[in-house]
C-alpha atoms as a PDB file:
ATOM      1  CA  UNK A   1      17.927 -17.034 -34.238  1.00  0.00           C
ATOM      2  CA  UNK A   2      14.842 -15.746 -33.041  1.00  0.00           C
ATOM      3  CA  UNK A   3      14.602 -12.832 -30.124  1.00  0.00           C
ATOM      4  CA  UNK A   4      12.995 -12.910 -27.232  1.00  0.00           C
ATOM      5  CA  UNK A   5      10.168 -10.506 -27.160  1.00  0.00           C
ATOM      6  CA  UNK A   6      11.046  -8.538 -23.621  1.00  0.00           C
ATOM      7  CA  UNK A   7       8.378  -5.351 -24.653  1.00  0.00           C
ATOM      8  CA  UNK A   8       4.820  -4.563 -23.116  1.00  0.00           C
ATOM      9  CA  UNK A   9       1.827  -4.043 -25.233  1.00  0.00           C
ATOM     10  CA  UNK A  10       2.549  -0.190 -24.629  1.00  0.00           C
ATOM     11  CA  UNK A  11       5.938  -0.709 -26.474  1.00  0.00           C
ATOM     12  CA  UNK A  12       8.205   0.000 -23.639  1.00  0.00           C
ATOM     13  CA  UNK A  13      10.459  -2.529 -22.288  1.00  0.00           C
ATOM     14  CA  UNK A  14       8.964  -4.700 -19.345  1.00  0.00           C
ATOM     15  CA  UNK A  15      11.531  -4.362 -17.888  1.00  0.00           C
ATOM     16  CA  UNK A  16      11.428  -0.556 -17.736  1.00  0.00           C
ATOM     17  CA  UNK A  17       7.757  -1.107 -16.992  1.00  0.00           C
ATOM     18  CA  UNK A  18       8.212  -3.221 -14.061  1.00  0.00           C
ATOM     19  CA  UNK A  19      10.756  -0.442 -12.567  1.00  0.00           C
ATOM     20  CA  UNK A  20       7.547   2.399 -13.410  1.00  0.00           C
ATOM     21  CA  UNK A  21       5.619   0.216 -11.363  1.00  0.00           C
ATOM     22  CA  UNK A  22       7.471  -0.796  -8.126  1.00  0.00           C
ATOM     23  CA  UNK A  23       8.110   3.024  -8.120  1.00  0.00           C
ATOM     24  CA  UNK A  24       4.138   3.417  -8.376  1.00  0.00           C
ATOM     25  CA  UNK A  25       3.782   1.192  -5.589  1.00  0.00           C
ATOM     26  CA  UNK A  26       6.564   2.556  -3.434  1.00  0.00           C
ATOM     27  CA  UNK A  27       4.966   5.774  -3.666  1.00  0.00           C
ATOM     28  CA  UNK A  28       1.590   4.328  -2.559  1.00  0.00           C
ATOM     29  CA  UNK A  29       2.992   2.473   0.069  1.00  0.00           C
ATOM     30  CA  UNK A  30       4.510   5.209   1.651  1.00  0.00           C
ATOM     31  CA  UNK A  31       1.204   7.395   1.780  1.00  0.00           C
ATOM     32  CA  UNK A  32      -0.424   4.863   2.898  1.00  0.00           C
ATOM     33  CA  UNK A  33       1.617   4.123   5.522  1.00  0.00           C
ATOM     34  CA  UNK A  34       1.622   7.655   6.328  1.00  0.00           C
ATOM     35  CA  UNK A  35      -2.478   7.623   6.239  1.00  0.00           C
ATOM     36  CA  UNK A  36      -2.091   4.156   8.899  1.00  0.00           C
ATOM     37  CA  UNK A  37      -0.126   6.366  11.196  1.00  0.00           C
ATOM     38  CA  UNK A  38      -2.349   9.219  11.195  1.00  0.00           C
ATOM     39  CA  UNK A  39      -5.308   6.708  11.956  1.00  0.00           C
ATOM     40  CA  UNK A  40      -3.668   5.732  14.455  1.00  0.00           C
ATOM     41  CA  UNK A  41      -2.562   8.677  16.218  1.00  0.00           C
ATOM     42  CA  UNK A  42      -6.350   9.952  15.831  1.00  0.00           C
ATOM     43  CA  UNK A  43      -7.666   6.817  17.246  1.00  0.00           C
ATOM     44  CA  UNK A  44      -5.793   7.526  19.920  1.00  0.00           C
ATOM     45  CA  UNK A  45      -6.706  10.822  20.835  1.00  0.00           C
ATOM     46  CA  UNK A  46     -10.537   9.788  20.072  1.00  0.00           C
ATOM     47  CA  UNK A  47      -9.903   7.432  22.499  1.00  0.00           C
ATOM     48  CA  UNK A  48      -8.669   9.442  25.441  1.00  0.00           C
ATOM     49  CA  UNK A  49     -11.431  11.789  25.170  1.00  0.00           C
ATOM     50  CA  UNK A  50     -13.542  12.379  28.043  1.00  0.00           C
ATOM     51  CA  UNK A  51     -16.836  11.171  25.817  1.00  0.00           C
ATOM     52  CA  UNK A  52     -15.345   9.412  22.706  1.00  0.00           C
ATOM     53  CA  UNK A  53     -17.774   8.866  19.741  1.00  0.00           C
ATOM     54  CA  UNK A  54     -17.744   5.242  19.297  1.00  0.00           C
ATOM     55  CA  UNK A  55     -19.135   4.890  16.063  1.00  0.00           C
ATOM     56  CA  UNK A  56     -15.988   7.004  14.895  1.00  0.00           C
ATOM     57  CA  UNK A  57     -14.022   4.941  16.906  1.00  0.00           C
ATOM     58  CA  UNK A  58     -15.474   1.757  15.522  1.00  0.00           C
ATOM     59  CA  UNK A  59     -15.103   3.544  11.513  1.00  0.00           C
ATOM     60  CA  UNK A  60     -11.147   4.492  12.061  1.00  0.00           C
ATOM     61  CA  UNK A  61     -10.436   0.905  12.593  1.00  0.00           C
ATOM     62  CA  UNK A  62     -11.641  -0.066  10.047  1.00  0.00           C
ATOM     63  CA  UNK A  63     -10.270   2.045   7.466  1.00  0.00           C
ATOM     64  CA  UNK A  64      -6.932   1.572   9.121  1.00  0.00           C
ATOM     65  CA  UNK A  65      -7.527  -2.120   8.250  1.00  0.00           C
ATOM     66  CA  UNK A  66      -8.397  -1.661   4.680  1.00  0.00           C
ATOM     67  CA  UNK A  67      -4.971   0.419   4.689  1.00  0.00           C
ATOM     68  CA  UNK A  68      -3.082  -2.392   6.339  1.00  0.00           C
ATOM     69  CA  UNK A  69      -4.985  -5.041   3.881  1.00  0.00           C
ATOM     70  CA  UNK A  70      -3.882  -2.409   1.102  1.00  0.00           C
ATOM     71  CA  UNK A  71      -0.199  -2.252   2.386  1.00  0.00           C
ATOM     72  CA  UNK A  72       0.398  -5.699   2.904  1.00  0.00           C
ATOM     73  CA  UNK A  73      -0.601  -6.034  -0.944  1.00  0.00           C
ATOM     74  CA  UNK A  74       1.601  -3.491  -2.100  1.00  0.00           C
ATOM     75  CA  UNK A  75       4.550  -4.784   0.000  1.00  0.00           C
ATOM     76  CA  UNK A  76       4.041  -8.587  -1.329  1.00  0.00           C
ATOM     77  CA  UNK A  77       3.881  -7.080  -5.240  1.00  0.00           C
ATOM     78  CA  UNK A  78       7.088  -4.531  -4.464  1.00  0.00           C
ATOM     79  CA  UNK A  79       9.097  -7.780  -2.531  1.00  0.00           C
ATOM     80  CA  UNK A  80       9.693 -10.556  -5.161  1.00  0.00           C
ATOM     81  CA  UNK A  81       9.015 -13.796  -3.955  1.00  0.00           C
ATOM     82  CA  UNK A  82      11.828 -16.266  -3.525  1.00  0.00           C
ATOM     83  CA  UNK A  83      11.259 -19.754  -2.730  1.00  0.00           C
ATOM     84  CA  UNK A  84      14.506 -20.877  -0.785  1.00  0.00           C
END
């Protein structure tokens, strides 16, 4: 009878690997979830300021929507995805 190979290229176990990296992306998910916050709070300072720089304004929303891009990724690769 012939065995399933279950190993990575690396020779670790995938499934050891696949643990390694949901733990990766857990990690990264949470600072960057941590970064989105912070964004957010600053925008919102930035924004009650009596002469708020607009162009700042305008470059913090984006980057906090490359983070949400980023953690929407992250959180689709960490969930598995179950067809009911």
């Amino acid at each position: 009878m012939k065995r399933a190979n279950y190993t990575s290229q690396t020779g670790k176990p995938s499934i050891i690997m696949a643990e390694q990296d949901n733990n990766e992306f857990a990690l990264e998910l949470a600072r960057l979830q941590q970064e989105h916050r912070d964004l957010d709070a600053a925008i919102e300072a930035l924004h009650h300021s009596p002469a708020p720089d607009l162009l700042q304004l305008q470059r913090l929303k984006k980057r906090k929507l490359q983070l949400r891009d980023r953690i929407s990724f992250l959180e689709d690769q960490i969930t598995p995805d179950i067809i009911a």
